[in-house]
Protein backbone atom coordinates (compact mmCIF):
# COMPACT_ATOMS: atom_id res chain seq x y z
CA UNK A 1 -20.24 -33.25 -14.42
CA UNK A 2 -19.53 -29.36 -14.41
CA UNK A 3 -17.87 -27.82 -11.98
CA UNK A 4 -18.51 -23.43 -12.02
CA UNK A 5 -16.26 -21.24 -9.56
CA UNK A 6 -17.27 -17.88 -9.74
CA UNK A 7 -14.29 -15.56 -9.56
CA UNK A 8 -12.33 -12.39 -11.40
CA UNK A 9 -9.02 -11.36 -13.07
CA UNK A 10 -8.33 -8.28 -11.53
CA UNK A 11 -4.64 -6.52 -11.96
CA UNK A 12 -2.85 -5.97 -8.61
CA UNK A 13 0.22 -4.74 -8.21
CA UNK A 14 1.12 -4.70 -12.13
CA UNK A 15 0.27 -8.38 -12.04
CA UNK A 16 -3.03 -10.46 -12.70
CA UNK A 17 -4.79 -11.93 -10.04
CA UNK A 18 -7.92 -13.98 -9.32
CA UNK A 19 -10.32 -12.64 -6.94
CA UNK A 20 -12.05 -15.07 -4.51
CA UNK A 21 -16.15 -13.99 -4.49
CA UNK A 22 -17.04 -13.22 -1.48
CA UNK A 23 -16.71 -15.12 1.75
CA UNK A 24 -14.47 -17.37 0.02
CA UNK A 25 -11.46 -17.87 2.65
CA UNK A 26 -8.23 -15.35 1.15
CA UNK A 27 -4.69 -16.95 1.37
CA UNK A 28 -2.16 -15.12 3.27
CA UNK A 29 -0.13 -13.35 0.62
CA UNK A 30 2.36 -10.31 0.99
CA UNK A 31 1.74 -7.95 -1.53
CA UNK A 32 5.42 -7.11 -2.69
CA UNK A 33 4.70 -3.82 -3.98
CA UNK A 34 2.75 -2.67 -1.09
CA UNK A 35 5.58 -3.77 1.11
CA UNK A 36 8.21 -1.83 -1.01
CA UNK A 37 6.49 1.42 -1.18
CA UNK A 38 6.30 1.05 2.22
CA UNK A 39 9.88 0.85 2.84
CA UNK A 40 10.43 3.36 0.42
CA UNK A 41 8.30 5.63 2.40
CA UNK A 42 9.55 4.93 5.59
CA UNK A 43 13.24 5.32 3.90
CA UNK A 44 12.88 8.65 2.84
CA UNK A 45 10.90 9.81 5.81
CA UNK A 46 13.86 9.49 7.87
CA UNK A 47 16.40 10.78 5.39
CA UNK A 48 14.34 14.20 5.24
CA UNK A 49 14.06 14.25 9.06
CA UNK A 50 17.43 13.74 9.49
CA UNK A 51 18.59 16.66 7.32
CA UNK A 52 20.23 14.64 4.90
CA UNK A 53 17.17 16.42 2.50
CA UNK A 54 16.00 19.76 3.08
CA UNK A 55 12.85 19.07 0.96
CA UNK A 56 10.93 16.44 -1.00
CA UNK A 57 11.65 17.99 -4.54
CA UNK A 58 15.34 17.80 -3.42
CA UNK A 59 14.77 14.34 -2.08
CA UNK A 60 12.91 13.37 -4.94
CA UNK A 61 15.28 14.50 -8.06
CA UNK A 62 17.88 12.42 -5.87
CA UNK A 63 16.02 9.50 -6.44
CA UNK A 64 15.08 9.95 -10.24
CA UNK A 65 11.03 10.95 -9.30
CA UNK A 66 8.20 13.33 -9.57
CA UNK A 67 8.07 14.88 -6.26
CA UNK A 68 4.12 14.78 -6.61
CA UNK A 69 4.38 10.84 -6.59
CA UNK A 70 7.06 11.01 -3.76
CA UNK A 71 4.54 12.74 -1.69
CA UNK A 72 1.30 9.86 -2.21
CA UNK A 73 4.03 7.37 -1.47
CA UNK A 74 4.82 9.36 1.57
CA UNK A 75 1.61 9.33 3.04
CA UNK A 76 1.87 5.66 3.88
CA UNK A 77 3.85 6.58 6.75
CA UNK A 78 0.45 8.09 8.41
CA UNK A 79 -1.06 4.59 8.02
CA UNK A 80 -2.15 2.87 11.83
CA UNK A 81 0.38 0.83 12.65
CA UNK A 82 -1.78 -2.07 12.63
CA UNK A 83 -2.25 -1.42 9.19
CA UNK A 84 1.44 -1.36 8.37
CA UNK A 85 1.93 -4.54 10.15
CA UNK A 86 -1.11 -6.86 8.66
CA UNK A 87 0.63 -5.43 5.24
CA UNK A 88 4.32 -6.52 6.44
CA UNK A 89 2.57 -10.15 7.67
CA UNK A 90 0.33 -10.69 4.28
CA UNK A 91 -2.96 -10.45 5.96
CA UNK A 92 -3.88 -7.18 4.60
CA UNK A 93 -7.74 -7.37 3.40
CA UNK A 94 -8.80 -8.13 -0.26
CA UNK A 95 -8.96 -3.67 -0.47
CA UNK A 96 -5.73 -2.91 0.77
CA UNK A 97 -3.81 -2.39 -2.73
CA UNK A 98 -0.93 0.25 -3.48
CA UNK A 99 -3.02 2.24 -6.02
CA UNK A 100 -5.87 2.76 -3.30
CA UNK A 101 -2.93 3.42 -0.64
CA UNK A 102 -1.84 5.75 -2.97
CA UNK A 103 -4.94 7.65 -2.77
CA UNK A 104 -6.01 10.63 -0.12
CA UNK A 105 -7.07 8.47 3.26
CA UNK A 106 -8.08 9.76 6.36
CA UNK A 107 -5.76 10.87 9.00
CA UNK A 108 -7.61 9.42 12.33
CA UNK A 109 -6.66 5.94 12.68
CA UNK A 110 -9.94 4.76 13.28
CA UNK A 111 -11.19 5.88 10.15
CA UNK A 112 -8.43 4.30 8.36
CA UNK A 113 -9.18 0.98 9.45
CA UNK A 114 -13.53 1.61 8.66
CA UNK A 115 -11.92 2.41 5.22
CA UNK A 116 -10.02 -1.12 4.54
CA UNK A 117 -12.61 -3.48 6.86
């Protein structure tokens, strides 16, 4: 008897992965690096409204980053809160990865959800 499951490797997160095809039921799983830039995000966000930073570039030689990659982490903090809390809970969609985070999304929140569904 042979048994075939049809599925990928993908890389996720710096790590290897296998990819369900599709309508195959996805696990809950927290994505750790999501949830970290996330914090990070939300971390510095409040230190440069608080004053404690006058500016990202000043924030970001504090930390020991490119201010250009301080600013795409950033973003994140414009993501629907919805968004931000089916990432915290693991039960982000299959698309919802840092490197696409990472990249320009729209600003309306319910475009940002047409963009992950």
């Amino acid at each position: 008897m042979t048994l075939h499951v049809p599925f990928r490797v993908v890389k996720r997160g710096g790590r290897k992965e296998v990819q369900l095809p599709a309508g195959a039921p996805h696990p809950q799983r927290t994505d750790s690096s999501l949830v970290k830039a996330l914090a990070r995000a939300f971390r510095w966000k409040r230190m440069l409204e608080s004053g404690e930073f006058a500016t990202i570039a000043e924030l970001a030689e504090r930390e020991g980053i490119a201010p250009s990659y301080m600013t795409r982490v950033l973003r994140l903090t414009l993501l629907a809160p919805d968004i931000v809390a089916a990432i915290l809970n693991g039960k982000q969609g299959p698309k919802v990865m840092l490197a696409r985070r990472l990249e320009p999304f729209p600003i309306a929140w319910s475009e940002q959800k047409a963009t992950v569904a």
